[in-house]
N, C-alpha and C. Protein backbone atom coordinates (compact mmCIF):
# COMPACT_ATOMS: atom_id res chain seq x y z
N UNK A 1 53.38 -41.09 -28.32
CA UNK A 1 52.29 -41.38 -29.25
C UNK A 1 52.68 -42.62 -30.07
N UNK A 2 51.85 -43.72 -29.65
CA UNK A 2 51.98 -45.21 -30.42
C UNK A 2 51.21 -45.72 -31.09
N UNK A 3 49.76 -45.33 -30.53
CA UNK A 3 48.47 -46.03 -30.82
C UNK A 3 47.23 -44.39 -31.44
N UNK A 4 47.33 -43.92 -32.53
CA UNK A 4 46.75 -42.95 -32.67
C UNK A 4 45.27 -42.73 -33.37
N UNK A 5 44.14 -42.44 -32.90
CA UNK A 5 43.19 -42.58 -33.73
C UNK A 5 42.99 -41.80 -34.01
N UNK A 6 42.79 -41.22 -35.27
CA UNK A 6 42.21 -40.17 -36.64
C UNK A 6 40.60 -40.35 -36.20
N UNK A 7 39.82 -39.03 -35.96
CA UNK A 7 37.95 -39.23 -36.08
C UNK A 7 37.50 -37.94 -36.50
N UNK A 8 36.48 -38.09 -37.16
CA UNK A 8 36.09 -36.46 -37.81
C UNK A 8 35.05 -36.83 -38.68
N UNK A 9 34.34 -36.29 -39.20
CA UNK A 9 33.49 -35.62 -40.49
C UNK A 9 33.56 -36.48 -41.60
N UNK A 10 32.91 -36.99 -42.45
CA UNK A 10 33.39 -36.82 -43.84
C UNK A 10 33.95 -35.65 -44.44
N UNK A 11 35.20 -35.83 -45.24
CA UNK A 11 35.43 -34.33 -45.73
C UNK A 11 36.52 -33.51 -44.31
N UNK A 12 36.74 -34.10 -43.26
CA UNK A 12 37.45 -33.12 -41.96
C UNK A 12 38.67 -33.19 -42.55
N UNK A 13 39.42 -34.28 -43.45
CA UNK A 13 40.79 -34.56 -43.74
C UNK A 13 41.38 -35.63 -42.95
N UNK A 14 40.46 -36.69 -42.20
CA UNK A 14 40.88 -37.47 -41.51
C UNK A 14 42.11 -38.49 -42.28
N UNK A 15 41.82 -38.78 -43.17
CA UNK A 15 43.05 -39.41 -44.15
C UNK A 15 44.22 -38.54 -44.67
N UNK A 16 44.19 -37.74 -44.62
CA UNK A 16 45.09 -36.68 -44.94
C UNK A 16 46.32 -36.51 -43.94
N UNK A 17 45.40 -36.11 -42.72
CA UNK A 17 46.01 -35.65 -41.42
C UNK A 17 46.30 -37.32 -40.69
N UNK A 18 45.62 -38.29 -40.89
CA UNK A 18 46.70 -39.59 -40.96
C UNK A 18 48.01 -39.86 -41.47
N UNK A 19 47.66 -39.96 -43.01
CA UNK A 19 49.20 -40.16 -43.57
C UNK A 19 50.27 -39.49 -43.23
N UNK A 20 50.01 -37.86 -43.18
CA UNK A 20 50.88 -36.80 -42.53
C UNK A 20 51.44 -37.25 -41.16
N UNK A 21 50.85 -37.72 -40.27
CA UNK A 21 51.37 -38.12 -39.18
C UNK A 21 51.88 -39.41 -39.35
N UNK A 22 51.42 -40.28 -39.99
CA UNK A 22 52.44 -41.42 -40.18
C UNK A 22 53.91 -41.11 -40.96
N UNK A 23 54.15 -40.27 -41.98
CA UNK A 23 55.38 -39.90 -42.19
C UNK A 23 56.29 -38.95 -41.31
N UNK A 24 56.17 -38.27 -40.20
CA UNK A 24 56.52 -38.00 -39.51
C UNK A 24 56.68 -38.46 -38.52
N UNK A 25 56.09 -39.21 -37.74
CA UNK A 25 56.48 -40.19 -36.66
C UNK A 25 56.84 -41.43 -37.13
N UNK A 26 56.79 -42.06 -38.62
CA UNK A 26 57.23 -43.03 -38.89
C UNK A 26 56.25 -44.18 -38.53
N UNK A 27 55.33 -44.07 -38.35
CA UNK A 27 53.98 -44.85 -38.10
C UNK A 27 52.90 -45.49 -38.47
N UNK A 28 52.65 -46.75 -39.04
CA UNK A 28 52.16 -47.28 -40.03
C UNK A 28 50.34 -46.89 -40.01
N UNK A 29 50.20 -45.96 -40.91
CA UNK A 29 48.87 -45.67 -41.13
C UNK A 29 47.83 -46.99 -41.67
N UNK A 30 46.84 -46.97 -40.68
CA UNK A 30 45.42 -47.86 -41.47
C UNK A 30 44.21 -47.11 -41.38
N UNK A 31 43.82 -46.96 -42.93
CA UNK A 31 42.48 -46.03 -43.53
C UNK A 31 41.50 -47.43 -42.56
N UNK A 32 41.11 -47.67 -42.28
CA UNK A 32 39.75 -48.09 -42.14
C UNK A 32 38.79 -48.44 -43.41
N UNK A 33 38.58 -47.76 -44.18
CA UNK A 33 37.85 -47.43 -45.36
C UNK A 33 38.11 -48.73 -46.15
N UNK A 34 39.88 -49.22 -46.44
CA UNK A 34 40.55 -49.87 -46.84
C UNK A 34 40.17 -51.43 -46.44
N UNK A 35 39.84 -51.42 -45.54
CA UNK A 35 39.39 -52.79 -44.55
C UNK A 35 37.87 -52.95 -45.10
N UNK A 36 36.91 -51.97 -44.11
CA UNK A 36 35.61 -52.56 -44.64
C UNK A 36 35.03 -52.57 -45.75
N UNK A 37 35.23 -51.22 -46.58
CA UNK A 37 34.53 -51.73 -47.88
C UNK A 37 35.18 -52.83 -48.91
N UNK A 38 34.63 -53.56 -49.76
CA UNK A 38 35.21 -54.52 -50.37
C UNK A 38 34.28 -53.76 -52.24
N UNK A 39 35.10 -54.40 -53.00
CA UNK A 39 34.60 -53.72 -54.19
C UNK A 39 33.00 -53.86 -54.43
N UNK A 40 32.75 -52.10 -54.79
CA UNK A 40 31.55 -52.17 -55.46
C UNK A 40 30.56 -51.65 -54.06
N UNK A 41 31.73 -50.81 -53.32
CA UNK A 41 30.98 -50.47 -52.45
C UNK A 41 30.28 -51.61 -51.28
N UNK A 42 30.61 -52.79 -51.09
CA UNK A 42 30.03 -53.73 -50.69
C UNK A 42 30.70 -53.77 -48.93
N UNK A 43 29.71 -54.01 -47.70
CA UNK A 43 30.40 -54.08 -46.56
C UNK A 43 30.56 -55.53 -46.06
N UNK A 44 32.17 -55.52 -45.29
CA UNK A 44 32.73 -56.85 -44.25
C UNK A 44 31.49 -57.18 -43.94
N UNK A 45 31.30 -58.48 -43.64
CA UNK A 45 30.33 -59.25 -42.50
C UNK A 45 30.91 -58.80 -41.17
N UNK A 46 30.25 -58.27 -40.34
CA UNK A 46 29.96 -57.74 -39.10
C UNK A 46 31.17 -58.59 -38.21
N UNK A 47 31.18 -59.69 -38.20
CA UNK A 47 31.88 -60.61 -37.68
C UNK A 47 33.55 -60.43 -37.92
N UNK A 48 33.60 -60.66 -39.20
CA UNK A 48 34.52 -60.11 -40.00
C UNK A 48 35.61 -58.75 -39.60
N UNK A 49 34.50 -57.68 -39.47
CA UNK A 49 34.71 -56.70 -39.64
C UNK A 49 35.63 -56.68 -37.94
N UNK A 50 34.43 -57.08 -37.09
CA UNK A 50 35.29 -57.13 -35.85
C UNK A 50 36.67 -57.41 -35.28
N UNK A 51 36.87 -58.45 -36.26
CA UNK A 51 37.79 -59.24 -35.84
C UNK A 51 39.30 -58.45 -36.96
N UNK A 52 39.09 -57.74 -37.83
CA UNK A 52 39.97 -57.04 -38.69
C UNK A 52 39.90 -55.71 -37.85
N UNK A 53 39.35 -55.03 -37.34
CA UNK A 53 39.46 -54.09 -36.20
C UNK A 53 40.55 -54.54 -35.03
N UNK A 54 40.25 -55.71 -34.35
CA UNK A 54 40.85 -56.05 -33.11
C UNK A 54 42.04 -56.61 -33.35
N UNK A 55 42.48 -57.00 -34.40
CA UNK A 55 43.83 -57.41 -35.17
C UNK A 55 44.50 -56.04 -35.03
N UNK A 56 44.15 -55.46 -35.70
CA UNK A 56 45.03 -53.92 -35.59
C UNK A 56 44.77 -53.10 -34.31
N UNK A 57 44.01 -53.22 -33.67
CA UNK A 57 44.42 -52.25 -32.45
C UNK A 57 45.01 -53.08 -31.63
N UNK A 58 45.21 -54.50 -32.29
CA UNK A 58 46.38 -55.29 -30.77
C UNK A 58 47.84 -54.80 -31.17
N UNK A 59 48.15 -54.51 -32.52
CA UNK A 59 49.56 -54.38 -32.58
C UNK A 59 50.08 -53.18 -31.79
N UNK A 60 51.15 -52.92 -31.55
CA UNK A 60 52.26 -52.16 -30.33
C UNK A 60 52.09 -50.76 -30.95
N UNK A 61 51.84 -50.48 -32.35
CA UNK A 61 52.13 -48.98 -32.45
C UNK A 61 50.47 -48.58 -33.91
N UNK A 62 50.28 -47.92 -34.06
CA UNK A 62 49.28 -47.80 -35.05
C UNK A 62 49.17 -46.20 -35.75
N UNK A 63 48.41 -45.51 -36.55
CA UNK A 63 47.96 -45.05 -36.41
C UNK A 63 46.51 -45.16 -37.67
N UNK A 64 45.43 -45.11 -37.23
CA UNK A 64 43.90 -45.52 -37.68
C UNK A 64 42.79 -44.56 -37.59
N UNK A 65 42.49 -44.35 -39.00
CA UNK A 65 41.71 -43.36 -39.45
C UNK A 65 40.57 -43.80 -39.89
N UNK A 66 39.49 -43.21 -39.30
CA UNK A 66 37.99 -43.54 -40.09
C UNK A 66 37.06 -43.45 -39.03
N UNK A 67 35.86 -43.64 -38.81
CA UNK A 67 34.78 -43.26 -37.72
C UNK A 67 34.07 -44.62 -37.52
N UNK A 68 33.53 -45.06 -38.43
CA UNK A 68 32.60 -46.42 -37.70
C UNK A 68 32.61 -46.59 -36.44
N UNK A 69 31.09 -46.22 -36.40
CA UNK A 69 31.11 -46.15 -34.50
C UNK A 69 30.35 -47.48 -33.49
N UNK A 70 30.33 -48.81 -34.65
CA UNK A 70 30.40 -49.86 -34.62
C UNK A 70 31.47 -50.69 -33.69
N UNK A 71 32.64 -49.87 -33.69
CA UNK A 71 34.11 -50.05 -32.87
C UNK A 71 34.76 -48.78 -33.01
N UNK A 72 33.92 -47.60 -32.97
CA UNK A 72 35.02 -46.77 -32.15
C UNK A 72 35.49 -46.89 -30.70
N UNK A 73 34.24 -47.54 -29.82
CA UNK A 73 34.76 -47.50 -28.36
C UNK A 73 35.74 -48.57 -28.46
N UNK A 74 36.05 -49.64 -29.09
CA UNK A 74 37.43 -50.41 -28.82
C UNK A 74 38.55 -49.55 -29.44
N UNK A 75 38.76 -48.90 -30.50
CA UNK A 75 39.57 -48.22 -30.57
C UNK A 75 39.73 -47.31 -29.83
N UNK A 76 38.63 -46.69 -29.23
CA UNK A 76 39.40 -45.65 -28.28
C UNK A 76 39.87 -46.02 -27.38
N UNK A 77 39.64 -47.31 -26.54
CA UNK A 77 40.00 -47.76 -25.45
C UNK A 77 41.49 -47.89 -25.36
N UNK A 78 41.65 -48.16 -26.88
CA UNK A 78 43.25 -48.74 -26.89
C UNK A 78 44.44 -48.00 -27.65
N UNK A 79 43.54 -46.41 -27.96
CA UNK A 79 44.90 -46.20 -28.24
C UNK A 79 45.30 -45.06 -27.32
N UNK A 80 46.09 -44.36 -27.77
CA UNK A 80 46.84 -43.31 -26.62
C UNK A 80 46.97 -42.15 -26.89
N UNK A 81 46.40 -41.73 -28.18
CA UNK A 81 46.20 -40.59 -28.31
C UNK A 81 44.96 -40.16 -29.84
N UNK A 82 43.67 -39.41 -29.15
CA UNK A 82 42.95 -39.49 -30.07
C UNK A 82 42.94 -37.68 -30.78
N UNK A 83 42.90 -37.70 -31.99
CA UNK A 83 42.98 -36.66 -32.93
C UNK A 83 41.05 -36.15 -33.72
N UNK A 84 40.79 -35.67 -32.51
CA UNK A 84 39.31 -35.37 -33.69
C UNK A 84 39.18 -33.81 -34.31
N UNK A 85 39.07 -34.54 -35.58
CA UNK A 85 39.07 -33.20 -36.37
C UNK A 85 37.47 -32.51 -36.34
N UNK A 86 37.33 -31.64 -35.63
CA UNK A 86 35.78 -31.55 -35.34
C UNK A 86 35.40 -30.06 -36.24
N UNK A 87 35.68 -30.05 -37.39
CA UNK A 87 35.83 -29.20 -38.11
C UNK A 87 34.43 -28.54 -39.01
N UNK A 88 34.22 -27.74 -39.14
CA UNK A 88 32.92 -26.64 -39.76
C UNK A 88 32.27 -27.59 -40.66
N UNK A 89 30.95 -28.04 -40.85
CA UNK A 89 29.98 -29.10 -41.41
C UNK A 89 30.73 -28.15 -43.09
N UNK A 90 30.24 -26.97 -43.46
CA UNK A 90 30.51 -26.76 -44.59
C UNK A 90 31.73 -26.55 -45.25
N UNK A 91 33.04 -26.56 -44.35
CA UNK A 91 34.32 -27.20 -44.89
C UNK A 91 34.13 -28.60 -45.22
N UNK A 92 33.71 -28.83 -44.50
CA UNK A 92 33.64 -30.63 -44.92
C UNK A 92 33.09 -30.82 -46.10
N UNK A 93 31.88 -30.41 -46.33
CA UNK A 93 31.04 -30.55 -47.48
C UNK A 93 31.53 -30.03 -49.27
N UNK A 94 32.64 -28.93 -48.79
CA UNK A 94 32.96 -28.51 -49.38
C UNK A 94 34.12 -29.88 -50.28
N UNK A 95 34.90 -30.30 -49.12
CA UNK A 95 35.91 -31.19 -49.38
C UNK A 95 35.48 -32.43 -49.84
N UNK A 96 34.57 -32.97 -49.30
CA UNK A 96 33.94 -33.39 -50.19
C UNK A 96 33.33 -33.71 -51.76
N UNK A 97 32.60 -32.73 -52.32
CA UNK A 97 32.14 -32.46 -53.35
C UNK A 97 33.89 -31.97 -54.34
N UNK A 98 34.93 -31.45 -53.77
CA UNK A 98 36.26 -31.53 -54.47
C UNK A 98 37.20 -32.65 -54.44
N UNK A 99 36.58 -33.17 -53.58
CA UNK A 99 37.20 -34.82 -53.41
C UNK A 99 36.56 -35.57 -54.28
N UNK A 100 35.33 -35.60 -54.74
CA UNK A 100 34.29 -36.08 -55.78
C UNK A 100 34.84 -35.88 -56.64
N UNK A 101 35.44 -34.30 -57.84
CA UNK A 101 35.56 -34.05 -58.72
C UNK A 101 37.04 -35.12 -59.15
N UNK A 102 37.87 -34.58 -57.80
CA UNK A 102 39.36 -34.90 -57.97
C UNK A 102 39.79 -36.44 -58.23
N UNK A 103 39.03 -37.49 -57.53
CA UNK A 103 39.07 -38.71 -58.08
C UNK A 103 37.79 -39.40 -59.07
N UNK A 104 37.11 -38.61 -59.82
CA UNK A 104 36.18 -39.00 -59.63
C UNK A 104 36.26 -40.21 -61.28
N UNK A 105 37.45 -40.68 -61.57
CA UNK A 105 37.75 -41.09 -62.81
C UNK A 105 38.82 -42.39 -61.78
N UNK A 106 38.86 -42.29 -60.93
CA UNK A 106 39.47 -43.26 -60.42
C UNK A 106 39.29 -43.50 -58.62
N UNK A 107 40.24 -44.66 -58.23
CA UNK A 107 40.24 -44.40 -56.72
C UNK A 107 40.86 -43.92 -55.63
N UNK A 108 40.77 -43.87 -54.72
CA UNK A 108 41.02 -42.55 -54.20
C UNK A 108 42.35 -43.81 -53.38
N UNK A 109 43.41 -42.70 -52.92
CA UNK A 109 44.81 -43.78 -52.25
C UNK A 109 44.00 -44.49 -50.90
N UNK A 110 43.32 -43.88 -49.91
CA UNK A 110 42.86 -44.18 -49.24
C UNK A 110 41.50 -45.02 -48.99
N UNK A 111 41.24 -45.73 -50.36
CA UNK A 111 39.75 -46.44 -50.19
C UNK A 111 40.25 -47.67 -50.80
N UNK A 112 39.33 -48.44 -50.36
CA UNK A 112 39.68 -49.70 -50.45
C UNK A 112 39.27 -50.09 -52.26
N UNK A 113 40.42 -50.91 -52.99
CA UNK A 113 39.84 -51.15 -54.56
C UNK A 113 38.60 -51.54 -54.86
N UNK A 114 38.19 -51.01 -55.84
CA UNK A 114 37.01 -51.48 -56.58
C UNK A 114 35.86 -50.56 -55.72
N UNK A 115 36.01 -49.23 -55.68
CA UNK A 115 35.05 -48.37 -54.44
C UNK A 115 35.43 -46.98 -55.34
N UNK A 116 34.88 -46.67 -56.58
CA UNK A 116 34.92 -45.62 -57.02
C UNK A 116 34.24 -44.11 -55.92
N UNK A 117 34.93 -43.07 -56.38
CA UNK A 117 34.55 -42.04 -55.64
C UNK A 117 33.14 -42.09 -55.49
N UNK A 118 32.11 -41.08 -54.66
CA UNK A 118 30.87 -41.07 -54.77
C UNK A 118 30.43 -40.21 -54.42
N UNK A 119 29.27 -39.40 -54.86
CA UNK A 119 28.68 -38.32 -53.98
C UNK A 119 27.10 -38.24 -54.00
N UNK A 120 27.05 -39.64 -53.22
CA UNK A 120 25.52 -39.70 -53.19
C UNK A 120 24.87 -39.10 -51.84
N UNK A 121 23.19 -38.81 -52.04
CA UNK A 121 22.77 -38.14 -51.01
C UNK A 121 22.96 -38.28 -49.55
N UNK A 122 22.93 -39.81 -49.37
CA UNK A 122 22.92 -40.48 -48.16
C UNK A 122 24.35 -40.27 -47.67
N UNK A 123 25.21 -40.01 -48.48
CA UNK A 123 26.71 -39.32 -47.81
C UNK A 123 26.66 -38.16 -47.30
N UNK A 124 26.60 -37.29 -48.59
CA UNK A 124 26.36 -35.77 -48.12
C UNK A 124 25.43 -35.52 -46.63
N UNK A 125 24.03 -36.40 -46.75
CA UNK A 125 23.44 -35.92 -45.54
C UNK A 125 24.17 -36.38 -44.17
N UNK A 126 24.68 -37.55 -44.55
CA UNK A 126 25.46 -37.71 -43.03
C UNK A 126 26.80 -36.88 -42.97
N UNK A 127 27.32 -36.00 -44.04
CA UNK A 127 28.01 -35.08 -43.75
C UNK A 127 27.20 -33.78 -42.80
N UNK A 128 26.70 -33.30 -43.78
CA UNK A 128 25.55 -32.14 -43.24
C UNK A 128 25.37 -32.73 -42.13
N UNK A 129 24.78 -33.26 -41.16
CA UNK A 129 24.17 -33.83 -39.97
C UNK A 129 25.45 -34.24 -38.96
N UNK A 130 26.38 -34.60 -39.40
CA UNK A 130 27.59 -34.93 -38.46
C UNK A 130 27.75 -34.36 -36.55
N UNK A 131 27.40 -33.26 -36.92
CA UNK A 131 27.16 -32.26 -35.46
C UNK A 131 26.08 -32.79 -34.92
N UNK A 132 25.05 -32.72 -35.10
CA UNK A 132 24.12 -33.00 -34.57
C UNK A 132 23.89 -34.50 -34.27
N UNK A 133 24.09 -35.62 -35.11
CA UNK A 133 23.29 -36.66 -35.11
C UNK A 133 25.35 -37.64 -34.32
N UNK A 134 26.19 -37.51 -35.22
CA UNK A 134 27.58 -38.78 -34.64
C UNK A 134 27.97 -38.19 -33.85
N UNK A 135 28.49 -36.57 -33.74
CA UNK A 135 29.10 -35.91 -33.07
C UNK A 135 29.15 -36.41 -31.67
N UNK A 136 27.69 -35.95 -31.03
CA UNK A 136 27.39 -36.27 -29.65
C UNK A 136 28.25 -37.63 -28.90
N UNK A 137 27.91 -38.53 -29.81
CA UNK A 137 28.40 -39.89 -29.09
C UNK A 137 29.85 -39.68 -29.42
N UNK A 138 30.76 -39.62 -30.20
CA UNK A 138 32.22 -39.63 -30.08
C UNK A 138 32.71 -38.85 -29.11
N UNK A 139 31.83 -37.59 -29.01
CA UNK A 139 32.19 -36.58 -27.89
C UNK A 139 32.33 -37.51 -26.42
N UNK A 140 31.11 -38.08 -26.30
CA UNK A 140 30.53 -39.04 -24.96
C UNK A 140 31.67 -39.91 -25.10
N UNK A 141 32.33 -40.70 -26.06
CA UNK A 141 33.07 -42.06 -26.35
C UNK A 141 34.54 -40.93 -25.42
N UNK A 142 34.86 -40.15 -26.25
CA UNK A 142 36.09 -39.24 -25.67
C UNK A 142 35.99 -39.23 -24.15
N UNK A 143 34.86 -38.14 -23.97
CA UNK A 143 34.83 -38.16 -22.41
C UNK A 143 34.92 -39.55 -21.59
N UNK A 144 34.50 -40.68 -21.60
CA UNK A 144 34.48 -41.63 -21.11
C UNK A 144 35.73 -42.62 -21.01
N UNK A 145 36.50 -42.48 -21.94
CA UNK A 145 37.41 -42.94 -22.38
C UNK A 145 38.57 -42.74 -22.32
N UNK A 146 38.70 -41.07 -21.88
CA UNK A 146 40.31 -40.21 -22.20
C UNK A 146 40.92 -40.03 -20.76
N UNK A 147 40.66 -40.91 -20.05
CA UNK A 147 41.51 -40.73 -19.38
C UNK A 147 43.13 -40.85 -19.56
N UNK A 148 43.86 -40.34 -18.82
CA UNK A 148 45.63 -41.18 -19.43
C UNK A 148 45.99 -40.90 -21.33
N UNK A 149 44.93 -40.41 -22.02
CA UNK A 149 45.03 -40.45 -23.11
C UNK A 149 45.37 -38.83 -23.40
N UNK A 150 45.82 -39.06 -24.45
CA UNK A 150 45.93 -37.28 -25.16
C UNK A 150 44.95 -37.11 -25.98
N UNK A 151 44.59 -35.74 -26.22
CA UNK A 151 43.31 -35.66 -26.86
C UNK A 151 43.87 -34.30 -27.39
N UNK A 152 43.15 -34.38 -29.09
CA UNK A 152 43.84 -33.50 -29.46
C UNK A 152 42.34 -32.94 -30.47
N UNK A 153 42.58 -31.16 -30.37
CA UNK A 153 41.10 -31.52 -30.52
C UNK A 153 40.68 -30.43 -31.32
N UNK A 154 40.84 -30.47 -33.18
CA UNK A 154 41.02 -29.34 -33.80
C UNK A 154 39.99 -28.98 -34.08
N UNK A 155 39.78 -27.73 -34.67
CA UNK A 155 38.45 -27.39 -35.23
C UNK A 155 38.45 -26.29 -36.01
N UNK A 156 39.65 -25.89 -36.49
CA UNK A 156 39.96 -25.25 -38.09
C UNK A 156 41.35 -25.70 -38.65
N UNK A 157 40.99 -26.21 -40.03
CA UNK A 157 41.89 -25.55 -41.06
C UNK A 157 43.03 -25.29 -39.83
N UNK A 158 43.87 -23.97 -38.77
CA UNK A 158 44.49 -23.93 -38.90
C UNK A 158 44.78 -24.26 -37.64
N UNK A 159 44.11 -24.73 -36.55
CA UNK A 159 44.99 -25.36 -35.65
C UNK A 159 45.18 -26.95 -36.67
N UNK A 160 44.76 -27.49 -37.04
CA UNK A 160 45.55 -29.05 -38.08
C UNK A 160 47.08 -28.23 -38.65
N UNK A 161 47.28 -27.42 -39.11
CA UNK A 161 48.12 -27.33 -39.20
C UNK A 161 49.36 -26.62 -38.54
N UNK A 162 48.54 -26.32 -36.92
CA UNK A 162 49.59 -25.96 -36.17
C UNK A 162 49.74 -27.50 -35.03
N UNK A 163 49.08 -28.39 -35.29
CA UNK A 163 49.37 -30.02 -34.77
C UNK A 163 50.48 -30.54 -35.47
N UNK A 164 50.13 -30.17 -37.10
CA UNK A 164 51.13 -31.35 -38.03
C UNK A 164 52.35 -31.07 -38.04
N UNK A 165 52.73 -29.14 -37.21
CA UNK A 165 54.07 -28.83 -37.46
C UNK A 165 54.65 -28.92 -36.24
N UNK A 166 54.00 -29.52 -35.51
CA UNK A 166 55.09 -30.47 -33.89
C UNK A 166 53.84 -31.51 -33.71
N UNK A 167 53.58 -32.00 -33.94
CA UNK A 167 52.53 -33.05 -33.13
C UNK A 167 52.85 -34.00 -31.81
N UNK A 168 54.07 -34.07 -31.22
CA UNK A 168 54.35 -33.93 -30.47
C UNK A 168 54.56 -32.76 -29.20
N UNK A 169 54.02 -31.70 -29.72
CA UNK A 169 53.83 -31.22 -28.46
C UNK A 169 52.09 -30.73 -28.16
């Protein structure tokens, strides 16, 4: 495992279950989050954005957390082992709305500066909706994609934490 992509939910723990695996394999974690938003909530130019994507999935080892499905299929193409946390809409929601409270006076380690916490509708609903409406296509992106690849493929609370305590096997 060199090239690892983090995908899930708002709220699945995709940043969480990143960093965790970057201190254990020793593996330089990139939030995503960190890249495109710019302060004030504001998004990369498209162009931009591309080209700060394809910078990091050229380097030799990674591991990259976040969903934008703008370039998930280049990331999946290129890395070697994908981690989707495909976890219960109302865990998520839950984590969420405590992720709200918990930074909600500052920013969060994983977001890019000047991007205070948020819990506006248009989040929440693309939480709530995740199954139904992104799900499908990452599923399709996986299948199409995984060949030669590892696929790792949680969906509670406690298989994540029966991954983080060998993730190598």
């Amino acid at each position: 495992m060199k090239r690892i992509l983090v995908i899930g939910s708002g709220g699945a723990g995709k940043s969480t279950v990143a960093t965790k695996l970057g201190q254990l394999l020793n593996i330089e974690v990139h939030h995503l989050d960190k890249f495109y938003w710019r302060p004030g909530w504001v998004e990369t130019p498209r162009d931009e954005w591309l080209q700060t994507v394809a910078e990091l999935v050229d380097r030799d080892s990674w591991i990259i957390d976040g969903n934008y499905s703008g370039t998930l299929d280049i990331r999946i193409r290129r890395c070697d082992t994908i981690v989707f946390l495909d976890l219960p809409r109302l865990l998520c929601l839950w984590r969420i709305m405590k992720r709200n409270l918990q930074y909600r006076r500052g920013g969060r380690p994983d977001m890019a500066e000047g991007c205070l916490e948020k819990l506006d509708p248009e989040f929440v609903s693309w939480v709530w909706n995740f199954s139904r409406r992104s799900r499908p296509r990452v599923v399709e992106l996986i299948r199409e994609h995984s060949d030669g690849k590892r696929v790792v493929w949680l969906r509670s609370k406690a298989d994540v934490r029966k991954f983080l305590s060998d993730p190598g096997r």
